[in-house]
PDB file of N, CA and C in Angstrom:
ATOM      1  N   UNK A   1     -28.212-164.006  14.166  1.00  0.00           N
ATOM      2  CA  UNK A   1     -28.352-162.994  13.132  1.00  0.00           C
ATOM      3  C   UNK A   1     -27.348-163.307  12.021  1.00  0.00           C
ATOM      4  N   UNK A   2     -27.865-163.578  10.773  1.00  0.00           N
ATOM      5  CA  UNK A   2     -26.811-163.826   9.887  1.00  0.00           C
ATOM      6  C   UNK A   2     -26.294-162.828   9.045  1.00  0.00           C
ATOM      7  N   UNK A   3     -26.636-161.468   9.496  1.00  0.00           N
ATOM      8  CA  UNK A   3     -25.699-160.194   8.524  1.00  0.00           C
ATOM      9  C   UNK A   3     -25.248-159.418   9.908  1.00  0.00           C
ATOM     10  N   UNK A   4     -24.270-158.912   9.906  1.00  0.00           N
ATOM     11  CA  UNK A   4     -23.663-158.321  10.816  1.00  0.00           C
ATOM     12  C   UNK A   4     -22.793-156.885  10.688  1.00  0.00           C
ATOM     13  N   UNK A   5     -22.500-156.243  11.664  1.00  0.00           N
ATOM     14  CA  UNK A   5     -22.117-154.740  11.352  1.00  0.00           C
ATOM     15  C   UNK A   5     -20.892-155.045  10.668  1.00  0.00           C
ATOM     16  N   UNK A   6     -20.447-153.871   9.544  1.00  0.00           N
ATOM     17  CA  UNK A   6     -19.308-154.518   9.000  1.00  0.00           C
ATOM     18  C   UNK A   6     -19.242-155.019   7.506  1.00  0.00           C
ATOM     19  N   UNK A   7     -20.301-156.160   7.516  1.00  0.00           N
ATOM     20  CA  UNK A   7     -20.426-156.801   6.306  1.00  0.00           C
ATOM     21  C   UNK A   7     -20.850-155.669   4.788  1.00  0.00           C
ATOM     22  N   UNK A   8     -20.206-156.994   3.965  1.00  0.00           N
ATOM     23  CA  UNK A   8     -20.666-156.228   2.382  1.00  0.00           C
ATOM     24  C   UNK A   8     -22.159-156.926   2.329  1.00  0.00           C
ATOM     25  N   UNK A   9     -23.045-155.624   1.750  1.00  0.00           N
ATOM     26  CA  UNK A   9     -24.361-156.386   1.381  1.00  0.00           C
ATOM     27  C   UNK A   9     -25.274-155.888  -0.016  1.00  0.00           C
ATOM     28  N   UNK A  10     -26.008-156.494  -0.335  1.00  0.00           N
ATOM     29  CA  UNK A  10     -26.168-156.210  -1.886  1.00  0.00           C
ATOM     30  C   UNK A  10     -27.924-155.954  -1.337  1.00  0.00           C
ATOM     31  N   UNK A  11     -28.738-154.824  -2.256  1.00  0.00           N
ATOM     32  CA  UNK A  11     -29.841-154.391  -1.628  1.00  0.00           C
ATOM     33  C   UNK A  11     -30.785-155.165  -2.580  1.00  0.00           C
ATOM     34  N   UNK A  12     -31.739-155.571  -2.253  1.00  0.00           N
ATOM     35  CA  UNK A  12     -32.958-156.907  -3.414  1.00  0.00           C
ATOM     36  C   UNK A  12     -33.665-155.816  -3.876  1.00  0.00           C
ATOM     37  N   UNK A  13     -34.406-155.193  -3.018  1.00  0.00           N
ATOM     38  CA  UNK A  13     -35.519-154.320  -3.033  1.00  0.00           C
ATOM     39  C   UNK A  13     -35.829-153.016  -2.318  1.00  0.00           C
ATOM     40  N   UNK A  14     -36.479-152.309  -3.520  1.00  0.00           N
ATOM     41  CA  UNK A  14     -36.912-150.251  -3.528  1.00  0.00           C
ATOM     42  C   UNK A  14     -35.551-149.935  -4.152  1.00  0.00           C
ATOM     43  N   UNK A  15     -35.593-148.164  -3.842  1.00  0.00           N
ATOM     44  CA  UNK A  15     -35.265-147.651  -4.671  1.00  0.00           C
ATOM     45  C   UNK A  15     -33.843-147.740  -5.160  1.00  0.00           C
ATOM     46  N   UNK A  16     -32.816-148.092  -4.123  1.00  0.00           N
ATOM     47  CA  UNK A  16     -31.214-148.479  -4.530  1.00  0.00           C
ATOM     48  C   UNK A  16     -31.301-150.214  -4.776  1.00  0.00           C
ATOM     49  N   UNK A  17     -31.958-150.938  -5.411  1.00  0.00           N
ATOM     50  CA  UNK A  17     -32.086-151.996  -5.535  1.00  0.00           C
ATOM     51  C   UNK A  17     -30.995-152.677  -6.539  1.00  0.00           C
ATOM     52  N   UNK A  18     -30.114-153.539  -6.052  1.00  0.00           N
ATOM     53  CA  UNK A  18     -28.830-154.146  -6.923  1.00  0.00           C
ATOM     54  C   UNK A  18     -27.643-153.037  -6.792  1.00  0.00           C
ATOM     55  N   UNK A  19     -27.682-152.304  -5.680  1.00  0.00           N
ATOM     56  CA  UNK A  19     -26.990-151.695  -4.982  1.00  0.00           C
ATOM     57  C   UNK A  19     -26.043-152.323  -3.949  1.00  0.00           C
ATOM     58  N   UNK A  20     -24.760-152.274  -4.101  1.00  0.00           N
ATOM     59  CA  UNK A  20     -23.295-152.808  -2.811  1.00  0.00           C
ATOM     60  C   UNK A  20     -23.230-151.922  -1.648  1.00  0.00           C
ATOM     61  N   UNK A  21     -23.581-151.845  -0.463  1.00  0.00           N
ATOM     62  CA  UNK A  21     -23.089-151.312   0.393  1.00  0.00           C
ATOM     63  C   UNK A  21     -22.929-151.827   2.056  1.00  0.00           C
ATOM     64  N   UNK A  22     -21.806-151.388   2.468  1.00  0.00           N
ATOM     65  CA  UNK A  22     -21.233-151.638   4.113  1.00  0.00           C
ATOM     66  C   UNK A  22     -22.183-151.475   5.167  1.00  0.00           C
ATOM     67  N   UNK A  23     -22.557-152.733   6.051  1.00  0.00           N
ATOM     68  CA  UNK A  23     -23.649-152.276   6.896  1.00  0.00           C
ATOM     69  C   UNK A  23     -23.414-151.331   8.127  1.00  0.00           C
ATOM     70  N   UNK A  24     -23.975-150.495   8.606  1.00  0.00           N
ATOM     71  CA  UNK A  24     -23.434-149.646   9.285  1.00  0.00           C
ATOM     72  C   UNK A  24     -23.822-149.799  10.903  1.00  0.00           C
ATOM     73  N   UNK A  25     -24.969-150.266  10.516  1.00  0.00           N
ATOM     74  CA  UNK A  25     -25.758-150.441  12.459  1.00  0.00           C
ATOM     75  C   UNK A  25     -26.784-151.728  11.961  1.00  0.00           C
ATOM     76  N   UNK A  26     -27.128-152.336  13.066  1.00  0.00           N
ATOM     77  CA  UNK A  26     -28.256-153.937  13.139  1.00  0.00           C
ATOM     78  C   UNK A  26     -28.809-153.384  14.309  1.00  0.00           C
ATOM     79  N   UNK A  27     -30.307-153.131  13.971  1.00  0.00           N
ATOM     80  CA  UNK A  27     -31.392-152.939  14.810  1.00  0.00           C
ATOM     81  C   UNK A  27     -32.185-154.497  14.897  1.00  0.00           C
ATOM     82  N   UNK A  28     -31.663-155.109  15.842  1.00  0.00           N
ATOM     83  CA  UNK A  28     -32.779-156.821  16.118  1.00  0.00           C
ATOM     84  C   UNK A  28     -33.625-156.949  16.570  1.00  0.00           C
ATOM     85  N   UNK A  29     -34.278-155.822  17.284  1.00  0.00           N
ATOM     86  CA  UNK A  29     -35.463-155.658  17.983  1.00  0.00           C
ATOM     87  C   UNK A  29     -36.616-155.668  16.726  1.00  0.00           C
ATOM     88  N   UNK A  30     -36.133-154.534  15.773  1.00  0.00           N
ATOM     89  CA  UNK A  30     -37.045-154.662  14.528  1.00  0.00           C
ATOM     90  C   UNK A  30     -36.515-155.293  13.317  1.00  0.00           C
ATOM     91  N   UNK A  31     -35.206-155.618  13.317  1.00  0.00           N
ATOM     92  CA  UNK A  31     -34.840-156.481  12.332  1.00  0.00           C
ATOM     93  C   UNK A  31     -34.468-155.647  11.120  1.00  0.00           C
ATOM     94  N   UNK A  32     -33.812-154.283  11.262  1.00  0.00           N
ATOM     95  CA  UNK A  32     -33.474-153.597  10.373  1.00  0.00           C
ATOM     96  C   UNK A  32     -31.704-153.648  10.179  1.00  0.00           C
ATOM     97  N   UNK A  33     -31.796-153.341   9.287  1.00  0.00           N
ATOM     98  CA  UNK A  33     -30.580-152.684   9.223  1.00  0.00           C
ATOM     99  C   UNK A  33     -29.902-151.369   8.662  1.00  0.00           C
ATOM    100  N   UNK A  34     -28.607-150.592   8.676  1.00  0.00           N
ATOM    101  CA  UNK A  34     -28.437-149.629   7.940  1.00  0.00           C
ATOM    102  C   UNK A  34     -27.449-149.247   7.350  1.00  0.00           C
ATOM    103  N   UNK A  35     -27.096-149.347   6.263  1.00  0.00           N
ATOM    104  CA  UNK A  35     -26.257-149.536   5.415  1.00  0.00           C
ATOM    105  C   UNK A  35     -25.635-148.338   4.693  1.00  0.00           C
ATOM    106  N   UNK A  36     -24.385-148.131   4.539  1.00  0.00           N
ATOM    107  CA  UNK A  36     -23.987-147.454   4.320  1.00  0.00           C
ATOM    108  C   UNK A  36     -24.150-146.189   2.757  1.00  0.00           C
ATOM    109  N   UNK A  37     -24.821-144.760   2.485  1.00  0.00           N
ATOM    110  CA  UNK A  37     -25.109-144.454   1.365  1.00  0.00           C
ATOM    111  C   UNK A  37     -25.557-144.977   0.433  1.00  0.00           C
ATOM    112  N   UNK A  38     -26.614-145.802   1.333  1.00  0.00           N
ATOM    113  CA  UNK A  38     -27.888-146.467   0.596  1.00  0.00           C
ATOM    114  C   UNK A  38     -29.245-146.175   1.415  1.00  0.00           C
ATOM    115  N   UNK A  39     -30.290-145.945   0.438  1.00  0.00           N
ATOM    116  CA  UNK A  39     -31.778-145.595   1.037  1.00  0.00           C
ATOM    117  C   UNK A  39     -31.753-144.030   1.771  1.00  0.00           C
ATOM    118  N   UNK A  40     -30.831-143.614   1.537  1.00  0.00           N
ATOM    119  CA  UNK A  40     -30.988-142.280   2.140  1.00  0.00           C
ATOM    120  C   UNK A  40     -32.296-141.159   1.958  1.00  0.00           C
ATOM    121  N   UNK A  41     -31.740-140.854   2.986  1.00  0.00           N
ATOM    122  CA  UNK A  41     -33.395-139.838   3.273  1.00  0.00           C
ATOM    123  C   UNK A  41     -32.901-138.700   3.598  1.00  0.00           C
ATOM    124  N   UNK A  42     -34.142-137.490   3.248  1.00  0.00           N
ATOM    125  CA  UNK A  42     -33.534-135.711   4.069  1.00  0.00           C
ATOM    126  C   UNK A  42     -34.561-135.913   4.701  1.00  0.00           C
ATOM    127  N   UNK A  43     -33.741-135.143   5.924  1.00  0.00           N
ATOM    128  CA  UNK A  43     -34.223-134.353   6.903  1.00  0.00           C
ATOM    129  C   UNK A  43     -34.334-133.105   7.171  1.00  0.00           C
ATOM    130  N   UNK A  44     -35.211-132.009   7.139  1.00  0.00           N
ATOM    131  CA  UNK A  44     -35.752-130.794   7.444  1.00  0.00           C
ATOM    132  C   UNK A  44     -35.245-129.730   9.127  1.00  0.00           C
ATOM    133  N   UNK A  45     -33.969-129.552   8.602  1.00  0.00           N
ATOM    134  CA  UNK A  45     -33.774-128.993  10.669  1.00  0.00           C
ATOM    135  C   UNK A  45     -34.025-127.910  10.373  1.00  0.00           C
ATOM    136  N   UNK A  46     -34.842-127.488  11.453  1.00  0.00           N
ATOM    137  CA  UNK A  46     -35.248-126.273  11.555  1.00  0.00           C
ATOM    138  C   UNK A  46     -34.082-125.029  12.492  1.00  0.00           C
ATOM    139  N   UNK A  47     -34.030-123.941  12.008  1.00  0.00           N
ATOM    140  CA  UNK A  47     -32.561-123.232  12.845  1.00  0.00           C
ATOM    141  C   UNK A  47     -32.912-122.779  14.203  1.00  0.00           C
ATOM    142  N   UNK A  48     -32.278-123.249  15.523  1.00  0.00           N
ATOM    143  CA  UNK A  48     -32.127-123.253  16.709  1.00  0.00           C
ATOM    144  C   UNK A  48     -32.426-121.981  17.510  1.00  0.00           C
ATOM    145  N   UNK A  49     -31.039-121.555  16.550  1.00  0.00           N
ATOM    146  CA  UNK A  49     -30.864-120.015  17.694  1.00  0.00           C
ATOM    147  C   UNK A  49     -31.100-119.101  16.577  1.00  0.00           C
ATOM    148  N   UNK A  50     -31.136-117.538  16.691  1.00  0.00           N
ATOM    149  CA  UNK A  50     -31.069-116.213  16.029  1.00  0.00           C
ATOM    150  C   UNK A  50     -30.010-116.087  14.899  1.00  0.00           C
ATOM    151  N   UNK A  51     -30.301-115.934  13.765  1.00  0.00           N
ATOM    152  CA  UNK A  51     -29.126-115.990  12.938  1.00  0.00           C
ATOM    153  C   UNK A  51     -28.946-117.072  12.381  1.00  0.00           C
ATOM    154  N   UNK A  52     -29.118-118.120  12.674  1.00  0.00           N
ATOM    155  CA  UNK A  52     -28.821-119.551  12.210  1.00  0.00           C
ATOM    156  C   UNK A  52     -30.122-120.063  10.940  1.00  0.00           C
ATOM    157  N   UNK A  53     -29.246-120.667   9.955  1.00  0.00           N
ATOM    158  CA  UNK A  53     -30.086-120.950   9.172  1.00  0.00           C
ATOM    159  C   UNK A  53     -30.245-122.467   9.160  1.00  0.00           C
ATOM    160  N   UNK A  54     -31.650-122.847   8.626  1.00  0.00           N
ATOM    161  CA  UNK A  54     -32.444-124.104   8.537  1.00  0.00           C
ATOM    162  C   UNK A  54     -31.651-125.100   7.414  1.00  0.00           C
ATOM    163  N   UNK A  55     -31.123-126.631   7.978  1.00  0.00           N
ATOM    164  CA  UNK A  55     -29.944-127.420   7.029  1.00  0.00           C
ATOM    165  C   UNK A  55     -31.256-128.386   6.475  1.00  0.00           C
ATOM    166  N   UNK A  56     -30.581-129.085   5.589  1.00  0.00           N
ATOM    167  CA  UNK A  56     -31.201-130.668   5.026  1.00  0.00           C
ATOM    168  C   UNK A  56     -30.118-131.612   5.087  1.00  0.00           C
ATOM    169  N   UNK A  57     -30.545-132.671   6.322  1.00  0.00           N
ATOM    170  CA  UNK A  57     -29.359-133.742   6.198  1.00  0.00           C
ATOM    171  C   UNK A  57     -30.170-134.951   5.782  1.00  0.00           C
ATOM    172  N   UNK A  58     -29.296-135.677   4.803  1.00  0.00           N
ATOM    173  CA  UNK A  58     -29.509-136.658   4.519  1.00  0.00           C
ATOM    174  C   UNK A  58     -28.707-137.976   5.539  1.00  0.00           C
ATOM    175  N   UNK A  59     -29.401-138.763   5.967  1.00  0.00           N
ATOM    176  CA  UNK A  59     -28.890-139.889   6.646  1.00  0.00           C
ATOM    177  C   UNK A  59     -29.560-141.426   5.652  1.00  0.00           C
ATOM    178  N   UNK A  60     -28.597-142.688   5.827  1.00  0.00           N
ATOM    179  CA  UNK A  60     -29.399-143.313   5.705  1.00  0.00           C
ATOM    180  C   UNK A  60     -30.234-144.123   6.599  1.00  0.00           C
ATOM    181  N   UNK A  61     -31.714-144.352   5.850  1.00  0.00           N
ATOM    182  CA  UNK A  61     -32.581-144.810   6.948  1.00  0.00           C
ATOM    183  C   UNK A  61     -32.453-146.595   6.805  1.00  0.00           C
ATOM    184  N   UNK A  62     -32.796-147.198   7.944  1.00  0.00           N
ATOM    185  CA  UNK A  62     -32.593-148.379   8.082  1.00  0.00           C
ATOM    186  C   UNK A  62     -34.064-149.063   7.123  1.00  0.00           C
ATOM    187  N   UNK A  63     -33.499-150.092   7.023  1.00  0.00           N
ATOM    188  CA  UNK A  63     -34.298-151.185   5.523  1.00  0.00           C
ATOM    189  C   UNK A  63     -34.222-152.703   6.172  1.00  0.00           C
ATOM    190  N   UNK A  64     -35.574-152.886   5.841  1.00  0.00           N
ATOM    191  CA  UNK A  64     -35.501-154.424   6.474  1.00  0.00           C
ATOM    192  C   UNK A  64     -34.939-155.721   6.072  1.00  0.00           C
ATOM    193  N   UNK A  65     -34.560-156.260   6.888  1.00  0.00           N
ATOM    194  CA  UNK A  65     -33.366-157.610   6.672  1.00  0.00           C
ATOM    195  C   UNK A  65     -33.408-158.267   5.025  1.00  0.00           C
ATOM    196  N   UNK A  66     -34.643-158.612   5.062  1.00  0.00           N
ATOM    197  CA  UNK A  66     -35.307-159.213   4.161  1.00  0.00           C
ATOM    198  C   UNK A  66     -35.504-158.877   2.749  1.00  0.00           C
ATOM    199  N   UNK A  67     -34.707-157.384   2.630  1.00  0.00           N
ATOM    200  CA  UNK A  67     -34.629-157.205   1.130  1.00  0.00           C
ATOM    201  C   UNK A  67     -33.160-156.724   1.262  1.00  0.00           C
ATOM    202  N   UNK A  68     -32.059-157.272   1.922  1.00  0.00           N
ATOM    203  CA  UNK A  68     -30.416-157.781   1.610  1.00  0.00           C
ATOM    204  C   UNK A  68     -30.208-159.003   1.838  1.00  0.00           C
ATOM    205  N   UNK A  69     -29.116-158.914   1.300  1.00  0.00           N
ATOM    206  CA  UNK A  69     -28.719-160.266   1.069  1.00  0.00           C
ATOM    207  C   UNK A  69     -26.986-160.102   1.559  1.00  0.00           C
ATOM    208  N   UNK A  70     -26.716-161.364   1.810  1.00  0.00           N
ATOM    209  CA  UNK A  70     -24.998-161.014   1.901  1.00  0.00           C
ATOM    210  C   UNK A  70     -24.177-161.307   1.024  1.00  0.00           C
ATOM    211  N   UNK A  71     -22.716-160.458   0.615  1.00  0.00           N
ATOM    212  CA  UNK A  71     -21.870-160.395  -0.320  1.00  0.00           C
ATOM    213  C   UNK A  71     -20.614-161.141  -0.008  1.00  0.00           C
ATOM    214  N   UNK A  72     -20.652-162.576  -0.336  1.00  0.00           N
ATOM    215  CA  UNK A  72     -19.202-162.842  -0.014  1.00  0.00           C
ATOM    216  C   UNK A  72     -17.848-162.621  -0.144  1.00  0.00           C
ATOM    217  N   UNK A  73     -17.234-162.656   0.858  1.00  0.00           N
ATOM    218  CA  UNK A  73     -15.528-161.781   0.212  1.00  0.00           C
ATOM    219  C   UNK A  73     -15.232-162.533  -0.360  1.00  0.00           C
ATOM    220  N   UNK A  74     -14.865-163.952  -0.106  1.00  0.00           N
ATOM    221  CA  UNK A  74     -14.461-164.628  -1.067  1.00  0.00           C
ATOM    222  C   UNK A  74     -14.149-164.750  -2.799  1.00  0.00           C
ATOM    223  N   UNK A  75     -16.066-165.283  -2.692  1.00  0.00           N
ATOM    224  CA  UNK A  75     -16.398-165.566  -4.595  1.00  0.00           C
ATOM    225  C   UNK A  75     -16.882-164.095  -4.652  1.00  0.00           C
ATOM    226  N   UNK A  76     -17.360-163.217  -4.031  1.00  0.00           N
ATOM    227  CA  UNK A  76     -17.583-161.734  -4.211  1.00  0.00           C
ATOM    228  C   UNK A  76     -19.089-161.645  -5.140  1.00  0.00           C
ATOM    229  N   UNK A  77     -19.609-162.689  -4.711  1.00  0.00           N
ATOM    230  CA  UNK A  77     -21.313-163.237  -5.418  1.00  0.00           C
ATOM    231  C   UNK A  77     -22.126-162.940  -3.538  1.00  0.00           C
ATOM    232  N   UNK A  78     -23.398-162.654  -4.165  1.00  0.00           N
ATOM    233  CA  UNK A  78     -24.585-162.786  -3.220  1.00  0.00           C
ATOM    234  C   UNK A  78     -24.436-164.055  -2.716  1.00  0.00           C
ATOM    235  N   UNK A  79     -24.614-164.367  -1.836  1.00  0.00           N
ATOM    236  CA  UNK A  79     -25.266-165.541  -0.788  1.00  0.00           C
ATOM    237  C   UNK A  79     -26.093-166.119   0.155  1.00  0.00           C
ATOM    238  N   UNK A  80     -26.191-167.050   0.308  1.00  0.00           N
ATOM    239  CA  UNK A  80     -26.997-167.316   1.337  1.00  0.00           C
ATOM    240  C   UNK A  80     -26.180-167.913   2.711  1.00  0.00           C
ATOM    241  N   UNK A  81     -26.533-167.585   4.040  1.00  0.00           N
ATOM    242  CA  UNK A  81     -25.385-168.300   4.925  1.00  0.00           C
ATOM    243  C   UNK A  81     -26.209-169.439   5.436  1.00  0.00           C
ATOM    244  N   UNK A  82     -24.464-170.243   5.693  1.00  0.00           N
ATOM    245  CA  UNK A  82     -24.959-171.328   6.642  1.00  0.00           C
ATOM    246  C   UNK A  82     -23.984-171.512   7.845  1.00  0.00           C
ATOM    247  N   UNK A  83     -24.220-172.048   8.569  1.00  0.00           N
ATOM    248  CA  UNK A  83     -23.370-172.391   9.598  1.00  0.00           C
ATOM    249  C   UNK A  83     -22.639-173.535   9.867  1.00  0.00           C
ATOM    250  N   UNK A  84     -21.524-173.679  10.704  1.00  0.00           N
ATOM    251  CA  UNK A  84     -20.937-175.025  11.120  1.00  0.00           C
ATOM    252  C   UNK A  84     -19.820-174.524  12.106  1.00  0.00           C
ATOM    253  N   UNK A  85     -19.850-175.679  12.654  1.00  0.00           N
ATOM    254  CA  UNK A  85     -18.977-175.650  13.452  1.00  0.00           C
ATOM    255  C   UNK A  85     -17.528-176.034  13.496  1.00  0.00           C
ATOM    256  N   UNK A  86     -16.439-175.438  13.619  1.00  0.00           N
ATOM    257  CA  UNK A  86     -14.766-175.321  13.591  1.00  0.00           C
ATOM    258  C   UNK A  86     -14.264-175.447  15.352  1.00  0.00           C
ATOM    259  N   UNK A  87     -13.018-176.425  14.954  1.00  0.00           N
ATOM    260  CA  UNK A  87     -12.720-176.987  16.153  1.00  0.00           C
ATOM    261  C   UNK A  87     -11.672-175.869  16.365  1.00  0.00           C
ATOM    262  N   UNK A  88     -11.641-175.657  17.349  1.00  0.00           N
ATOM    263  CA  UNK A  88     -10.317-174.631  17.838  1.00  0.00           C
ATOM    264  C   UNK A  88      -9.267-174.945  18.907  1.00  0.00           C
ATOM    265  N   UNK A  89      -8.380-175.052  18.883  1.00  0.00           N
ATOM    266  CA  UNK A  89      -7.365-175.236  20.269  1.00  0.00           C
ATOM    267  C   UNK A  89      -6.813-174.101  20.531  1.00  0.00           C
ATOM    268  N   UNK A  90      -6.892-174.053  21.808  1.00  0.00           N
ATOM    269  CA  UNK A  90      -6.787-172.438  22.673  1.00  0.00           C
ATOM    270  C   UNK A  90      -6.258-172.951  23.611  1.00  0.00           C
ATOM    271  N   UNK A  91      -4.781-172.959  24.420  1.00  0.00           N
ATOM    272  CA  UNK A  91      -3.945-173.319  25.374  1.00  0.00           C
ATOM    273  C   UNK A  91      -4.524-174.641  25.468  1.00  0.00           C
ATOM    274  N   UNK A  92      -4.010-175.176  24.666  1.00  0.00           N
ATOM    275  CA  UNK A  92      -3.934-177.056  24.294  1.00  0.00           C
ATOM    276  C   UNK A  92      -5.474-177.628  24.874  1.00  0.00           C
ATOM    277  N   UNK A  93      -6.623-176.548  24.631  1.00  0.00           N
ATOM    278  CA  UNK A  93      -7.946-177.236  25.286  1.00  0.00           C
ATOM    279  C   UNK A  93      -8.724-177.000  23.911  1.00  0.00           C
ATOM    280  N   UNK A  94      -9.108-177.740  23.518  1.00  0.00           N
ATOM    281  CA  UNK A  94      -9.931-178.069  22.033  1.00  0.00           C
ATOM    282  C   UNK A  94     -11.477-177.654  22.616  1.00  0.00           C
ATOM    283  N   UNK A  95     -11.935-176.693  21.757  1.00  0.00           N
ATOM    284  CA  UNK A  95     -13.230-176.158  21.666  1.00  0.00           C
ATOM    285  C   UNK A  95     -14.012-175.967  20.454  1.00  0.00           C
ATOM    286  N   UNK A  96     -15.363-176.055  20.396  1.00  0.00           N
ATOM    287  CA  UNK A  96     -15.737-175.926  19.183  1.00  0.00           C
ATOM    288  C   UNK A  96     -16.619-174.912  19.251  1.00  0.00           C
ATOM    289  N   UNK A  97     -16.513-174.285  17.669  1.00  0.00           N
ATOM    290  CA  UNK A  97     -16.682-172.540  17.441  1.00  0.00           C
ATOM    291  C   UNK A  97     -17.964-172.355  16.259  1.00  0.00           C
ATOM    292  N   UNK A  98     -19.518-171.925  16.303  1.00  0.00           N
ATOM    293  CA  UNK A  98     -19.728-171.384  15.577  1.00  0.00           C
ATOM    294  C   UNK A  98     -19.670-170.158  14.556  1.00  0.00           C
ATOM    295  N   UNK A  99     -19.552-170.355  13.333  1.00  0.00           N
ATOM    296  CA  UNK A  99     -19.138-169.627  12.110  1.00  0.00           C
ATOM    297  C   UNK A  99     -20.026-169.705  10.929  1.00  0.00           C
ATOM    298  N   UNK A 100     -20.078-168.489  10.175  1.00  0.00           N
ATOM    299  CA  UNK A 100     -20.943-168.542   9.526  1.00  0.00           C
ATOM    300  C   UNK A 100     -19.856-168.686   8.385  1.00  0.00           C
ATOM    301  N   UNK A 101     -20.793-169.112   7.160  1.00  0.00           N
ATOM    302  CA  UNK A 101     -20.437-169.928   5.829  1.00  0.00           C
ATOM    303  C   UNK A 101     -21.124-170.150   4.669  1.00  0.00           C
ATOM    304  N   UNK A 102     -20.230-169.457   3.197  1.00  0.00           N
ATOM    305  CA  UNK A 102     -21.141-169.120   2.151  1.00  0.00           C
ATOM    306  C   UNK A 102     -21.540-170.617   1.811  1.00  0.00           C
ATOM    307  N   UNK A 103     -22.723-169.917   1.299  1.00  0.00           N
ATOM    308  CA  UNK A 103     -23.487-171.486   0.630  1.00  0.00           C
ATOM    309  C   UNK A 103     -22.867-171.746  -0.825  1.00  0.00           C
ATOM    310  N   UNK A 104     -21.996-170.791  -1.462  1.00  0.00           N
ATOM    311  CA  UNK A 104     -21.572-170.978  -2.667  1.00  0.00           C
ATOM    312  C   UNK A 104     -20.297-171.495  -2.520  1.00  0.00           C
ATOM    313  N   UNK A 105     -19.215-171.102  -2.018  1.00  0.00           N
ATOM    314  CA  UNK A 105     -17.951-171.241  -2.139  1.00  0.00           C
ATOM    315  C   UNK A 105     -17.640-172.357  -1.203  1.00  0.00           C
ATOM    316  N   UNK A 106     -18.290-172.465   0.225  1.00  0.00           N
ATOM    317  CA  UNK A 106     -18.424-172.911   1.309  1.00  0.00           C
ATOM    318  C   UNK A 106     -16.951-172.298   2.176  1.00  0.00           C
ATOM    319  N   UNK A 107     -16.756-171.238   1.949  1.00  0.00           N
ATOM    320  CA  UNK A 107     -15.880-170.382   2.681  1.00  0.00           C
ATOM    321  C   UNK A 107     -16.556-169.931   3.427  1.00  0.00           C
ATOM    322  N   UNK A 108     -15.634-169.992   5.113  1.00  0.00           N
ATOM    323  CA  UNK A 108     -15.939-168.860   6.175  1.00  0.00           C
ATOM    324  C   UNK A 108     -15.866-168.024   6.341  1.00  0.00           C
ATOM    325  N   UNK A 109     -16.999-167.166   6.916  1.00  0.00           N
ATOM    326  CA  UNK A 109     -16.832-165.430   6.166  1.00  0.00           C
ATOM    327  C   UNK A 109     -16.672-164.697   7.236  1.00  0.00           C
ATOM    328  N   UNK A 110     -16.834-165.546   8.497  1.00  0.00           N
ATOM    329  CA  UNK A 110     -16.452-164.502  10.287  1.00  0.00           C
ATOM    330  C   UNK A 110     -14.864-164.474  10.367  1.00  0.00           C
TER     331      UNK A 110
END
């Protein structure tokens, strides 16, 4: 998965489109995601008990992968990722680590 909870992401497409926001949850089963006070939606609650009155919450609803993009910290431009691999030594035993990596700057962004 190349956007992850956490990340800055910039929205392509609908109604907050060229919109910055923090992803909040990654649904991979459907390939959504949900991003922070973007795409928001109301919801209609109806009141429970006696006395209680009926709210409107807005949450945001999850938006598919495919119309964000990721925001590098770095150059702080849209990107595209790529990957590679970084050697690591961890109690003098050399291992190698996938990481993801802007296609612009070629900075690592994990």
């Amino acid at each position: 998965m190349k956007i992850k909870k956490g990340d800055k992401v910039k929205i392509l497409a609908g109604k907050d489109k060229g919109k910055i926001g923090k992803v909040l949850q990654i649904f991979e089963s459907s390939n959504r995601a949900s991003i922070e006070g973007l795409n928001l939606l109301i919801k209609h609650m109806r009141p429970r008990k006696k006395g209680e009155k009926g709210q409107r919450i807005e949450f945001p609803a999850p938006m598919n992968l495919s119309n964000v993009i990721l925001v590098c910290g770095g150059c702080d431009k849209p990107t595209r990722v790529g990957y590679k691999y970084i050697e690591v030594v961890k109690n003098e035993v050399k291992s190698k680590k996938k990481v993801r990596v802007c296609k612009k700057c070629q900075q690592v962004i994990d």
